[in-house]
PDB file of N, CA and C in Angstrom:
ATOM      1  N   UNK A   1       0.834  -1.171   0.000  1.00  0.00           N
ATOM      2  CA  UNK A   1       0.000   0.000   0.000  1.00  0.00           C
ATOM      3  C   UNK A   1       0.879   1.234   0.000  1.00  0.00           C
ATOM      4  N   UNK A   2       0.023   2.334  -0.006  1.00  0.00           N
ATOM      5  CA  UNK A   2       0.938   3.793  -0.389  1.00  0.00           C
ATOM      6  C   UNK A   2       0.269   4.872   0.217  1.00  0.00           C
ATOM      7  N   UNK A   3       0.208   5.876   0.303  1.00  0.00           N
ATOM      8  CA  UNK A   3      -0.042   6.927   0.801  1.00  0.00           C
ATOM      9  C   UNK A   3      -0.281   7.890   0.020  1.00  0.00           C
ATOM     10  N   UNK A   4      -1.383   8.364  -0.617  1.00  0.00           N
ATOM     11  CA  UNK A   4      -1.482   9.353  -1.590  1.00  0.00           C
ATOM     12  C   UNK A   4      -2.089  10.668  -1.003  1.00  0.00           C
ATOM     13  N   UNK A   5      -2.224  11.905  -0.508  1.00  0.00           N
ATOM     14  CA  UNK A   5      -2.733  12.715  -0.611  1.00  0.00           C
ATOM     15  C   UNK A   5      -4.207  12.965  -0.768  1.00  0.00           C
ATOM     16  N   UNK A   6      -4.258  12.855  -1.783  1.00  0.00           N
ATOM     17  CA  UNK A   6      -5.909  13.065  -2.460  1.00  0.00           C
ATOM     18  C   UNK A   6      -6.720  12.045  -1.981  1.00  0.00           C
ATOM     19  N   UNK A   7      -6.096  10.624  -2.449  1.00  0.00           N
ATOM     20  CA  UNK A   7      -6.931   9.515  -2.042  1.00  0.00           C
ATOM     21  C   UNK A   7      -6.544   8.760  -0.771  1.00  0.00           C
ATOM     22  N   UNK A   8      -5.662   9.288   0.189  1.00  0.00           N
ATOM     23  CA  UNK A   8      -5.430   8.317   1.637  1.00  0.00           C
ATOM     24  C   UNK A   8      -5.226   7.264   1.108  1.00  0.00           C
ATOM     25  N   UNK A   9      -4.870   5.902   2.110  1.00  0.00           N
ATOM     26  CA  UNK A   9      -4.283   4.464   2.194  1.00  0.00           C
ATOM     27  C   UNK A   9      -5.165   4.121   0.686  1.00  0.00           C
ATOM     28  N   UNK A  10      -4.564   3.880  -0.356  1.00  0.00           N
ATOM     29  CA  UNK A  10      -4.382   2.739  -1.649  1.00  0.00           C
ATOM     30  C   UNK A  10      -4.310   1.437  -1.213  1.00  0.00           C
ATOM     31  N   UNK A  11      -5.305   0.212  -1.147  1.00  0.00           N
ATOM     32  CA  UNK A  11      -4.215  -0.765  -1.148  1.00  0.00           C
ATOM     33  C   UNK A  11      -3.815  -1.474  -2.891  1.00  0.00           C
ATOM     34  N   UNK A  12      -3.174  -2.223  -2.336  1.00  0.00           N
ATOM     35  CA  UNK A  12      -2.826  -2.911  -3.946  1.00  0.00           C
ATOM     36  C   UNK A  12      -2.265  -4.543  -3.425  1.00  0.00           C
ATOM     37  N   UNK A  13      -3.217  -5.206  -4.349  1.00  0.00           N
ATOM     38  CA  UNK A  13      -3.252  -6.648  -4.440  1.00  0.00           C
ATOM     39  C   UNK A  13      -3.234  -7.347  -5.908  1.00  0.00           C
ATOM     40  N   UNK A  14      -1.546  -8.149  -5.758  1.00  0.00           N
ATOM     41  CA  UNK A  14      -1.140  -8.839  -7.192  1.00  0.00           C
ATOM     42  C   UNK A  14      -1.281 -10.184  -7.114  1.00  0.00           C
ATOM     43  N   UNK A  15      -1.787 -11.211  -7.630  1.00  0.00           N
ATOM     44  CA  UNK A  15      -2.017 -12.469  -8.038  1.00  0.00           C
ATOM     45  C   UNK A  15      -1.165 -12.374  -9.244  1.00  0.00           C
ATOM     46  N   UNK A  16      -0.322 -13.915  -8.810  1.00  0.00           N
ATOM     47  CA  UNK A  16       0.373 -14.480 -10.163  1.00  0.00           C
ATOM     48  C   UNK A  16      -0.485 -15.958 -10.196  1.00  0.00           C
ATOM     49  N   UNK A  17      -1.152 -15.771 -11.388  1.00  0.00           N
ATOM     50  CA  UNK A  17      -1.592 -17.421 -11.623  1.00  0.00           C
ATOM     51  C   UNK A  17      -1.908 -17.699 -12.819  1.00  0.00           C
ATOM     52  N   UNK A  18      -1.993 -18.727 -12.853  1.00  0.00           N
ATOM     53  CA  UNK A  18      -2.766 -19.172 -14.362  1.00  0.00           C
ATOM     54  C   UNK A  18      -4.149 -19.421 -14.466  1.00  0.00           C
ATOM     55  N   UNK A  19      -5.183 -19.498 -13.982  1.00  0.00           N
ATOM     56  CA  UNK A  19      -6.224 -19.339 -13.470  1.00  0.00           C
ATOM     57  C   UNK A  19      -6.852 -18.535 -13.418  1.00  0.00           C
ATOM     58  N   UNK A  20      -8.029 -17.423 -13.900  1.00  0.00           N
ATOM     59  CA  UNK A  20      -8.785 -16.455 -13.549  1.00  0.00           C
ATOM     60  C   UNK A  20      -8.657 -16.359 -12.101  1.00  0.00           C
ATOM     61  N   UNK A  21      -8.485 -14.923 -11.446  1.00  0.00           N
ATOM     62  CA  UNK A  21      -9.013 -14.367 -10.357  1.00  0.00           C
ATOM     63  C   UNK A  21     -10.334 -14.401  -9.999  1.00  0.00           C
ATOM     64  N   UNK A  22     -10.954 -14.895  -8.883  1.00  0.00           N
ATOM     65  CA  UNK A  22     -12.568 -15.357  -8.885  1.00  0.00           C
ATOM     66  C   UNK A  22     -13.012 -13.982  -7.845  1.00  0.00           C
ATOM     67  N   UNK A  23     -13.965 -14.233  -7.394  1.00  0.00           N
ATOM     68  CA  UNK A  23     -14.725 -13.346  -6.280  1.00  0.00           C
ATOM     69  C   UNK A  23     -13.917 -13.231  -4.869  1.00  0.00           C
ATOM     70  N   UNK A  24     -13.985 -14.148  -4.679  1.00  0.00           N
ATOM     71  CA  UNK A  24     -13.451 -14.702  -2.874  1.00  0.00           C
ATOM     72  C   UNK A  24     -12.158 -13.141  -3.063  1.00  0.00           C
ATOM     73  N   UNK A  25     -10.950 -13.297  -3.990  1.00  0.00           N
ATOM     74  CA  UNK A  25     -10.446 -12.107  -4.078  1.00  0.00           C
ATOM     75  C   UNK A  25     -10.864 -11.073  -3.677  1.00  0.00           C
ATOM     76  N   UNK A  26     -11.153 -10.784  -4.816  1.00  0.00           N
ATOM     77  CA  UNK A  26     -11.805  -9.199  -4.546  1.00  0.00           C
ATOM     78  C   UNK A  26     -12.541  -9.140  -3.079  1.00  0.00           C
ATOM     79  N   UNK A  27     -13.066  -9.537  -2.761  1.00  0.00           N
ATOM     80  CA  UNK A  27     -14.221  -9.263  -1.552  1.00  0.00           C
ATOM     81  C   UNK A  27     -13.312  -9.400  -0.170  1.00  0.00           C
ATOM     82  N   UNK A  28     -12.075 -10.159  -0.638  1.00  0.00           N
ATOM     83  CA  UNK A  28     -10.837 -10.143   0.792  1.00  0.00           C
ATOM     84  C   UNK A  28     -10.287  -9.012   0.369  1.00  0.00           C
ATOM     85  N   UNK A  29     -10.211  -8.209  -0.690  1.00  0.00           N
ATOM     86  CA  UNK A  29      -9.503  -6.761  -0.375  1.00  0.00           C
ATOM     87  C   UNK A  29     -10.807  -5.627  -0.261  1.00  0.00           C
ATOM     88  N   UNK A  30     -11.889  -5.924  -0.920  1.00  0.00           N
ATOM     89  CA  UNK A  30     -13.050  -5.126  -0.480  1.00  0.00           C
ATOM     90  C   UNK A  30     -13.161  -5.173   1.440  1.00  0.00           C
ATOM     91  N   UNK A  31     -12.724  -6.269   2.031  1.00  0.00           N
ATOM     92  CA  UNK A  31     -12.677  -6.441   3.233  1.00  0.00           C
ATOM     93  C   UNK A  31     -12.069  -5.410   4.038  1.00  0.00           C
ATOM     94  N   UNK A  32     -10.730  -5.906   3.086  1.00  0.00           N
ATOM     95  CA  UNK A  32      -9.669  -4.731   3.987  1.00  0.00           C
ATOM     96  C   UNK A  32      -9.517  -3.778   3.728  1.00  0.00           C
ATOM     97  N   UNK A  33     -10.300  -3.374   2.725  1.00  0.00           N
ATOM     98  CA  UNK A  33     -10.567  -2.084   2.999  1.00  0.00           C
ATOM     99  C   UNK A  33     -11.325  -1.357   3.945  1.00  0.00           C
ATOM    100  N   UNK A  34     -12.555  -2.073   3.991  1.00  0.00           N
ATOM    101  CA  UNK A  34     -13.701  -1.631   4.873  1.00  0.00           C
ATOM    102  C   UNK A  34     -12.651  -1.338   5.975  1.00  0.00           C
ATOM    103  N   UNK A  35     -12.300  -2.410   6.520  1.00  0.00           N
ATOM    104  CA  UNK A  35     -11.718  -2.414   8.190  1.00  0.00           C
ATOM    105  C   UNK A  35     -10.930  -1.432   8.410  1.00  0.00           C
ATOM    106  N   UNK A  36     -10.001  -0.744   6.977  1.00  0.00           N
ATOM    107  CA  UNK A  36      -8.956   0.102   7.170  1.00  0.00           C
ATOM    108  C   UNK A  36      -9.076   1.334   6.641  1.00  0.00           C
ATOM    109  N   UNK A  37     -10.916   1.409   6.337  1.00  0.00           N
ATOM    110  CA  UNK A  37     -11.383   3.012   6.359  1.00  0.00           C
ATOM    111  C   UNK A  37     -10.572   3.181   5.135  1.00  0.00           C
ATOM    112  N   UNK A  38     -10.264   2.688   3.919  1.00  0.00           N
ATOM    113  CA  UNK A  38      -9.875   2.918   2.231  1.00  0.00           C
ATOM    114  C   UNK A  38     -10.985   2.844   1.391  1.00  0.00           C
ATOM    115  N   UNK A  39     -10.965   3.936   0.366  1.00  0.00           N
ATOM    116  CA  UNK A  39     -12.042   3.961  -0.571  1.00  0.00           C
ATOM    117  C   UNK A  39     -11.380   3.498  -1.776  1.00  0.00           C
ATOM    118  N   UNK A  40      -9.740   3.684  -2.334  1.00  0.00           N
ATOM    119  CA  UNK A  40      -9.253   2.953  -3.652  1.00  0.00           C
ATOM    120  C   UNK A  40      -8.213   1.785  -3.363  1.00  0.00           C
ATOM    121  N   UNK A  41      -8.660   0.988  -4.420  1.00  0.00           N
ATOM    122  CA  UNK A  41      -7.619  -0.192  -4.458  1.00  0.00           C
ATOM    123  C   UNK A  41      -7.040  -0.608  -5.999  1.00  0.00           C
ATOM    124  N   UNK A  42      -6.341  -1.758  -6.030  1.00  0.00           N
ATOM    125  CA  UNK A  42      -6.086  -1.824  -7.152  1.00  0.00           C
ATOM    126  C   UNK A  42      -5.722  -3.544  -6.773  1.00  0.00           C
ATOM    127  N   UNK A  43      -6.448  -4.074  -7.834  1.00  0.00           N
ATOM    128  CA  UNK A  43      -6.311  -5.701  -7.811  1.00  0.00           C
ATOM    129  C   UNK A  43      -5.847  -5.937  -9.258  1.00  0.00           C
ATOM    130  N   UNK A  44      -4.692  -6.722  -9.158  1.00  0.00           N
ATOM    131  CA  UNK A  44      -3.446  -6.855 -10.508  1.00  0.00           C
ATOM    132  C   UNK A  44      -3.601  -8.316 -10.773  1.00  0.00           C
ATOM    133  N   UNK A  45      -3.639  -9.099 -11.699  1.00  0.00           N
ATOM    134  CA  UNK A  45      -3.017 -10.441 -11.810  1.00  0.00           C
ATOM    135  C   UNK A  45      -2.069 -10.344 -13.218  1.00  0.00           C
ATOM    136  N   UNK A  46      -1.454 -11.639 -13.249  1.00  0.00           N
ATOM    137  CA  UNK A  46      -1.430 -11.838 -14.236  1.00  0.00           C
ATOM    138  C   UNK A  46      -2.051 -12.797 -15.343  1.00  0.00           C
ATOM    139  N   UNK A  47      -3.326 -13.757 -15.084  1.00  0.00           N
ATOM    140  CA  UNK A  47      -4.337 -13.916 -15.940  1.00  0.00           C
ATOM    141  C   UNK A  47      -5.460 -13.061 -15.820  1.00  0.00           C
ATOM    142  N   UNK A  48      -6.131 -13.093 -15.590  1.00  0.00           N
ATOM    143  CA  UNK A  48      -7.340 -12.543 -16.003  1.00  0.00           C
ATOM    144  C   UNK A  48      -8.752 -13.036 -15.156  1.00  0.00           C
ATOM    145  N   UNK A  49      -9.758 -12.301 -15.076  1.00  0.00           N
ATOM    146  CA  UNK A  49     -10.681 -11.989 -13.862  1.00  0.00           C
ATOM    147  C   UNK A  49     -12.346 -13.286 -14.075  1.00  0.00           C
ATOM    148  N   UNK A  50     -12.449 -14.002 -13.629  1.00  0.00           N
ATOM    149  CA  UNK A  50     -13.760 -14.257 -13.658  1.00  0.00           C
ATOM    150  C   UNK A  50     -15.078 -13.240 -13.964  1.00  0.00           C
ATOM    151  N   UNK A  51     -16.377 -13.587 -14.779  1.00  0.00           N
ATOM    152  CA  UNK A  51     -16.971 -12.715 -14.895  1.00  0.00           C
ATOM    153  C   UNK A  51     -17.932 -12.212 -13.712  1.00  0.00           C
ATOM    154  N   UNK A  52     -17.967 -12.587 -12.479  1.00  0.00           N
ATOM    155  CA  UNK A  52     -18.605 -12.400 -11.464  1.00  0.00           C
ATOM    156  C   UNK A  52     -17.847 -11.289 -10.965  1.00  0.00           C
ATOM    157  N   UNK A  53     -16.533 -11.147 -10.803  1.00  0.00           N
ATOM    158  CA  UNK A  53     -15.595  -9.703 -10.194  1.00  0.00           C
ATOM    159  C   UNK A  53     -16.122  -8.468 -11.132  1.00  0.00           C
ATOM    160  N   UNK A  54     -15.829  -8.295 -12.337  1.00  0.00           N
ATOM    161  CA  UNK A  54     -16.971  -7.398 -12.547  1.00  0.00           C
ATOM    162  C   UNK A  54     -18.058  -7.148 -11.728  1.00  0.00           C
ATOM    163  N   UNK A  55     -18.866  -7.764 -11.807  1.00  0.00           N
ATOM    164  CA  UNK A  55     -20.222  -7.758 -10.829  1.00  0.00           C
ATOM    165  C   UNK A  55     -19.922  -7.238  -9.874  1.00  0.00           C
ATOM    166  N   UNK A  56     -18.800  -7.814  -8.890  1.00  0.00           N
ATOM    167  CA  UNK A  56     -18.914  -7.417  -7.130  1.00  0.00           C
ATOM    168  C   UNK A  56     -18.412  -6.275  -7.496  1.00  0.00           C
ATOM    169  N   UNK A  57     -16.968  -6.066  -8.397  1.00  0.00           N
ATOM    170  CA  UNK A  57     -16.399  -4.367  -8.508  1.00  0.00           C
ATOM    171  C   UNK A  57     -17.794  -3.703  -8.506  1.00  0.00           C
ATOM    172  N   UNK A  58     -18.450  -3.484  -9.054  1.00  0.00           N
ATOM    173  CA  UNK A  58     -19.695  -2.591  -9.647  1.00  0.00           C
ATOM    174  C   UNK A  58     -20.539  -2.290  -7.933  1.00  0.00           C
ATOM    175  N   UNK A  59     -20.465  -3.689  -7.535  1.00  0.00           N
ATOM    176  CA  UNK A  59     -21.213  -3.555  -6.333  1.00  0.00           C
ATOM    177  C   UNK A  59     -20.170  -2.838  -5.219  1.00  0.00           C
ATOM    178  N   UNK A  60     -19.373  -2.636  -5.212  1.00  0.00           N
ATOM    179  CA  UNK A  60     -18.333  -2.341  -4.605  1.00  0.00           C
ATOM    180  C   UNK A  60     -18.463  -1.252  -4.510  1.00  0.00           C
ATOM    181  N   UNK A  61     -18.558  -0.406  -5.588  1.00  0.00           N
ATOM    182  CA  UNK A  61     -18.494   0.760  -6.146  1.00  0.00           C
ATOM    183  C   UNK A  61     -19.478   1.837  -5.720  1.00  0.00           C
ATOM    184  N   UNK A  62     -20.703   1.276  -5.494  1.00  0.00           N
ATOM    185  CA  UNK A  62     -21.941   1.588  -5.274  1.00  0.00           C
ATOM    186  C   UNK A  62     -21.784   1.992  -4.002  1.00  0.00           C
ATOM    187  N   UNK A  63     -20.953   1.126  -3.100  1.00  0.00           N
ATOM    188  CA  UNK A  63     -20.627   1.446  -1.858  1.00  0.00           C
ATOM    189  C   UNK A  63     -19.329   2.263  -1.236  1.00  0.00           C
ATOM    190  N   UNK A  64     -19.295   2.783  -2.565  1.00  0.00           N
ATOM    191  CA  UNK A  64     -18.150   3.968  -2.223  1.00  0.00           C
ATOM    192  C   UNK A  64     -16.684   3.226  -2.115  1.00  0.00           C
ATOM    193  N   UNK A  65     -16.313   2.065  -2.758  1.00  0.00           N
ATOM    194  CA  UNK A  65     -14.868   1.812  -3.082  1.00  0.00           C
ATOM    195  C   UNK A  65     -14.928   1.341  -4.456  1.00  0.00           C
ATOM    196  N   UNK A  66     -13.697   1.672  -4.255  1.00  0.00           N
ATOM    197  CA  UNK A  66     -13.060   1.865  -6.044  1.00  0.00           C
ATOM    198  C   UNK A  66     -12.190   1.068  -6.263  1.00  0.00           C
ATOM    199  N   UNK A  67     -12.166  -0.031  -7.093  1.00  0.00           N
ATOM    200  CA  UNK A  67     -11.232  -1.460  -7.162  1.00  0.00           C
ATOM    201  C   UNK A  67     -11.192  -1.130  -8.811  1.00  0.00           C
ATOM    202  N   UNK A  68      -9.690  -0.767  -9.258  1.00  0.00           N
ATOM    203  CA  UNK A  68      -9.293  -0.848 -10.312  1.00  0.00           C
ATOM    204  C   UNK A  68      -8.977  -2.203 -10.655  1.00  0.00           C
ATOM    205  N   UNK A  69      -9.025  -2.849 -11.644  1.00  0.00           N
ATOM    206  CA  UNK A  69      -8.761  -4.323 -11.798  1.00  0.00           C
ATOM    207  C   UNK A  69      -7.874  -4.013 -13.162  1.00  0.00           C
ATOM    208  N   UNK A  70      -6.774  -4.859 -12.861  1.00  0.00           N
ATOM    209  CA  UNK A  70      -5.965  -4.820 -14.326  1.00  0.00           C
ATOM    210  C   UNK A  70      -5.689  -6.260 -14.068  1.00  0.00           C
ATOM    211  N   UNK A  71      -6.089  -6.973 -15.583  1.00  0.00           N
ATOM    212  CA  UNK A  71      -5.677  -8.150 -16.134  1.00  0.00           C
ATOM    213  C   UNK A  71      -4.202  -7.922 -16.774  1.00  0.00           C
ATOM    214  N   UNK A  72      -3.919  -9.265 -16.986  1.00  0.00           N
ATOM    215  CA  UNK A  72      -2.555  -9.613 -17.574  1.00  0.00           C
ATOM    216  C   UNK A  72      -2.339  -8.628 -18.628  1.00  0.00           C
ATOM    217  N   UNK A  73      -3.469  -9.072 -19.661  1.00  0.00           N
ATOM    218  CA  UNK A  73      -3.168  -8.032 -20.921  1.00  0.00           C
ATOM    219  C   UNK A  73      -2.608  -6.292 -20.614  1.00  0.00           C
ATOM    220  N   UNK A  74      -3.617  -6.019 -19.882  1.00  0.00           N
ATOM    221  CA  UNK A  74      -3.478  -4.655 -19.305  1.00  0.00           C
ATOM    222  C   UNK A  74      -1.920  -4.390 -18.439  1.00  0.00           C
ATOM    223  N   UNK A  75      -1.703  -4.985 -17.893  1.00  0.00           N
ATOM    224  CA  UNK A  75      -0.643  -5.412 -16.984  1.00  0.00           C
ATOM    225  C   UNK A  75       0.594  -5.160 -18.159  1.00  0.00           C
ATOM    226  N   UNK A  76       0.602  -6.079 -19.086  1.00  0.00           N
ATOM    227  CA  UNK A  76       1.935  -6.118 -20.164  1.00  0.00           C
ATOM    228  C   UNK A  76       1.548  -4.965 -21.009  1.00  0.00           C
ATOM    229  N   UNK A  77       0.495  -4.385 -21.098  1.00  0.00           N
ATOM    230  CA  UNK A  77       0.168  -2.989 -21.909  1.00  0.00           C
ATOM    231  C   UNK A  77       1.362  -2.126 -20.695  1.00  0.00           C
ATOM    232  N   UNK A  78       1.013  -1.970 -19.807  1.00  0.00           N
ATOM    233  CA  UNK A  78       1.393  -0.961 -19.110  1.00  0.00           C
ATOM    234  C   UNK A  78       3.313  -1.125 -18.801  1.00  0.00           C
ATOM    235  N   UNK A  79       3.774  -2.562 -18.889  1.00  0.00           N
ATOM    236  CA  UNK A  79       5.107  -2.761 -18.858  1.00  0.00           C
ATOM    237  C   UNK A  79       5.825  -2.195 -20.271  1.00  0.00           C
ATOM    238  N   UNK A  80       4.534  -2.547 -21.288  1.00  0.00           N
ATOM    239  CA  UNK A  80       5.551  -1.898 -22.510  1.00  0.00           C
ATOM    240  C   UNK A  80       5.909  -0.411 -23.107  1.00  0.00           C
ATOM    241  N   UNK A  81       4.496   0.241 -22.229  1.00  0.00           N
ATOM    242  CA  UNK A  81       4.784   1.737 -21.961  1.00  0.00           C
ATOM    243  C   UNK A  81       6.198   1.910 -21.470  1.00  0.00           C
ATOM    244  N   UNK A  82       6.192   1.642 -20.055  1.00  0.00           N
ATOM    245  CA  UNK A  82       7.650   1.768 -19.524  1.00  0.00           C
ATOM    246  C   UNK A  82       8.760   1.342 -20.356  1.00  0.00           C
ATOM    247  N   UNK A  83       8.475   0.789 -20.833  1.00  0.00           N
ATOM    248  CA  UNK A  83      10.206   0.165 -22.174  1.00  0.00           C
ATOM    249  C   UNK A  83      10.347   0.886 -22.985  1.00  0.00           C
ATOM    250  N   UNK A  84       9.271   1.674 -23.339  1.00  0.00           N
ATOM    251  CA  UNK A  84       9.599   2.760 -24.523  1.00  0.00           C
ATOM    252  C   UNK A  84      10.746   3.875 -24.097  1.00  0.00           C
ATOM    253  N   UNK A  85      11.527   3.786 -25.301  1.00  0.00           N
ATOM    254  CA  UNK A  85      12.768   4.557 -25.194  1.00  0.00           C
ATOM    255  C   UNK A  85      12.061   6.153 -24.515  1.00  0.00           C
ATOM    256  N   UNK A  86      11.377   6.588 -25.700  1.00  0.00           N
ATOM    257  CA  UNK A  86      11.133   8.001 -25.455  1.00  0.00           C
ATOM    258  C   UNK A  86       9.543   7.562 -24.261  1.00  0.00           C
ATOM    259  N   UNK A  87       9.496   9.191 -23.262  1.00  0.00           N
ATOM    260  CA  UNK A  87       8.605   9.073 -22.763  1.00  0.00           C
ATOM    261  C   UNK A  87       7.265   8.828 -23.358  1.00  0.00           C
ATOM    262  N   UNK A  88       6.021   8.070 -22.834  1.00  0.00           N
ATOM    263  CA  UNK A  88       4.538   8.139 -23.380  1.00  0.00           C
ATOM    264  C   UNK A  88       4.101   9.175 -23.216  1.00  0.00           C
ATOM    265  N   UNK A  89       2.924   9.590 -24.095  1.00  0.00           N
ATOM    266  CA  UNK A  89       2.309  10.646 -23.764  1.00  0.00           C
ATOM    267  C   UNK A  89       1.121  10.345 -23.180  1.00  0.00           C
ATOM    268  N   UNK A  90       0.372  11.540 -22.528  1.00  0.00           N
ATOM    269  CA  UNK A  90      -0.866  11.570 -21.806  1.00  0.00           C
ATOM    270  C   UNK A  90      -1.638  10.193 -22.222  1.00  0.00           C
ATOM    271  N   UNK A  91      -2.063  10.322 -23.629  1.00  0.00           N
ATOM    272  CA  UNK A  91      -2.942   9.602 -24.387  1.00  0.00           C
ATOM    273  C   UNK A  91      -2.809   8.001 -24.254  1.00  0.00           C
ATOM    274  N   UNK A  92      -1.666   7.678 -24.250  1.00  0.00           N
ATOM    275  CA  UNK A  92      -1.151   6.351 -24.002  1.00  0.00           C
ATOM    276  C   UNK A  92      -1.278   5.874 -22.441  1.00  0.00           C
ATOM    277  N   UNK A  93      -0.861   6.258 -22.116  1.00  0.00           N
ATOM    278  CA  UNK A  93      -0.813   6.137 -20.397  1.00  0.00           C
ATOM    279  C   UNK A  93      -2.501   5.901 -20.090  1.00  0.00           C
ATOM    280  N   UNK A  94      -3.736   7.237 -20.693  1.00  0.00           N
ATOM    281  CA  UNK A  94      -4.818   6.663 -20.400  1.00  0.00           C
ATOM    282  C   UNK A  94      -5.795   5.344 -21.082  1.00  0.00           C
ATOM    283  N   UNK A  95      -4.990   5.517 -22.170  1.00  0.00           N
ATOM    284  CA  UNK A  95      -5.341   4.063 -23.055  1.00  0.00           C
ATOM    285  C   UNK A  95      -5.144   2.872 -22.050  1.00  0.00           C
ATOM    286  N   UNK A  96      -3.811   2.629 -21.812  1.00  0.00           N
ATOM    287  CA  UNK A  96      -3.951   1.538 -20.922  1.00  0.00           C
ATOM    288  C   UNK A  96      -4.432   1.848 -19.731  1.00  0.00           C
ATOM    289  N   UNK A  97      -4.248   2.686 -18.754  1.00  0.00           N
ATOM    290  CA  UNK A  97      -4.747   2.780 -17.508  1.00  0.00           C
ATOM    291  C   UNK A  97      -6.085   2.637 -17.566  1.00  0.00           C
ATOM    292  N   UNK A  98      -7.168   3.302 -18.034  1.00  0.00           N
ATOM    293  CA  UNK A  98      -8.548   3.444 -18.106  1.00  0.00           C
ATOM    294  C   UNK A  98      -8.829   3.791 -16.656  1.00  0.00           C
ATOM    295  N   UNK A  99      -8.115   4.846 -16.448  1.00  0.00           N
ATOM    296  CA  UNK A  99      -8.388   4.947 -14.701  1.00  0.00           C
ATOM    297  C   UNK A  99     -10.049   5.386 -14.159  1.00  0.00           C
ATOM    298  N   UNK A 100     -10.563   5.091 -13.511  1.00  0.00           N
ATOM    299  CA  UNK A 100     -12.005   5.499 -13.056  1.00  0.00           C
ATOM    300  C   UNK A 100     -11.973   7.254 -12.531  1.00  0.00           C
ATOM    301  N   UNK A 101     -10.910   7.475 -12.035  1.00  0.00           N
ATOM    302  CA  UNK A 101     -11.159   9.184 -11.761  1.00  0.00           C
ATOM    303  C   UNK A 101      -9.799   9.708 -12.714  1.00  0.00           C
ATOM    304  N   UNK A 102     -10.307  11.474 -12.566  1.00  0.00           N
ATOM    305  CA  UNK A 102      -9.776  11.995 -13.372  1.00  0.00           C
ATOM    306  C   UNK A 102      -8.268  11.833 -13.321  1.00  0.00           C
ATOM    307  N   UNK A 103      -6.908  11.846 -13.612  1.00  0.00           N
ATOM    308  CA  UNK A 103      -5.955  11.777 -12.927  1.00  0.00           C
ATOM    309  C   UNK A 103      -5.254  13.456 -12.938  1.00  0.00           C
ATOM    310  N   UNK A 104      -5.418  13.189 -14.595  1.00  0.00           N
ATOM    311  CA  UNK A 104      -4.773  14.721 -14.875  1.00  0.00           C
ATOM    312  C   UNK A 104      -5.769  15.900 -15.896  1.00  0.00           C
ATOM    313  N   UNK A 105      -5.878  16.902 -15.583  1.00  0.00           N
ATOM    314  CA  UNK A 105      -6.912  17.610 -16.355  1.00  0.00           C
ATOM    315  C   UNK A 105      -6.424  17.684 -17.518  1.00  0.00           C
ATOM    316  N   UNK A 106      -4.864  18.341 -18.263  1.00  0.00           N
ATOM    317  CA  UNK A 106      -4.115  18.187 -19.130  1.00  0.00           C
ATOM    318  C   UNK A 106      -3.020  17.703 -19.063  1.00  0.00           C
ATOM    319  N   UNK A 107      -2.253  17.511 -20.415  1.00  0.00           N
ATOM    320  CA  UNK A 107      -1.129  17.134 -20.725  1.00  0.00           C
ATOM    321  C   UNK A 107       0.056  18.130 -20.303  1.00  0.00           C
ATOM    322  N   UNK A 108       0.679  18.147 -19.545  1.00  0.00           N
ATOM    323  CA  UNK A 108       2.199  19.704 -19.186  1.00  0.00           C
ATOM    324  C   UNK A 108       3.278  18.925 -19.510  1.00  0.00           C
ATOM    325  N   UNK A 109       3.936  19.798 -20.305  1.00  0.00           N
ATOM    326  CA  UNK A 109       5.744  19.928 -20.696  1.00  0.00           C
ATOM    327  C   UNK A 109       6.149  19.807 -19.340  1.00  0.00           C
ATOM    328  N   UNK A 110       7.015  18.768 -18.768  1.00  0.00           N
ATOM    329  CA  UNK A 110       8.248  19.286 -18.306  1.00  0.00           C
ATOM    330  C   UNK A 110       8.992  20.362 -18.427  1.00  0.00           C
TER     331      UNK A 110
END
């Protein structure tokens, strides 16, 4: 977990498997969140999500937490950003991210 400013305690939960990520997941970090007073999370694997986690995210959501879910695909989208010689721009970064809140209003030069 991390400490952000805007959004307080993040947690973040990575699964390595070969196997879809099922419910029972999500709902053990929807857990800890509740207990630890967090509204964003972020649940990572590297396969990919059962279609019921959709569902609970949504329900999740409703209740005021925010569970970003990135699958594998998404996951190696976002590693190959980072490999690029030259920096990504705005546009790329939100392509793969698809973040649920705003992050940045515009694009700024360094």
């Amino acid at each position: 977990m991390f400490d952000h400013s805007s959004y307080g305690t993040v947690f973040i939960q990575v699964k390595h498997n070969k196997n879809a990520v099922g419910v029972a997941v999500l709902r053990e970090l929807v857990g800890t969140m509740v207990i630890r007073g967090s509204a964003v999370a972020l649940l990572v694997t590297s396969s990919s999500f059962t279609g019921g986690v959709a569902t609970e995210q949504a329900l999740a959501e409703k209740e005021g937490r925010i569970v970003e879910l990135v699958d594998g695909v998404r996951f190696l989208a976002a590693l190959s950003l980072a490999e690029r010689r030259e920096p990504p721009r705005l546009a790329d970064i939100r392509a793969v991210a698809r973040p649920h809140v705003t992050l940045l209003m515009e694009e700024r030069l360094l």
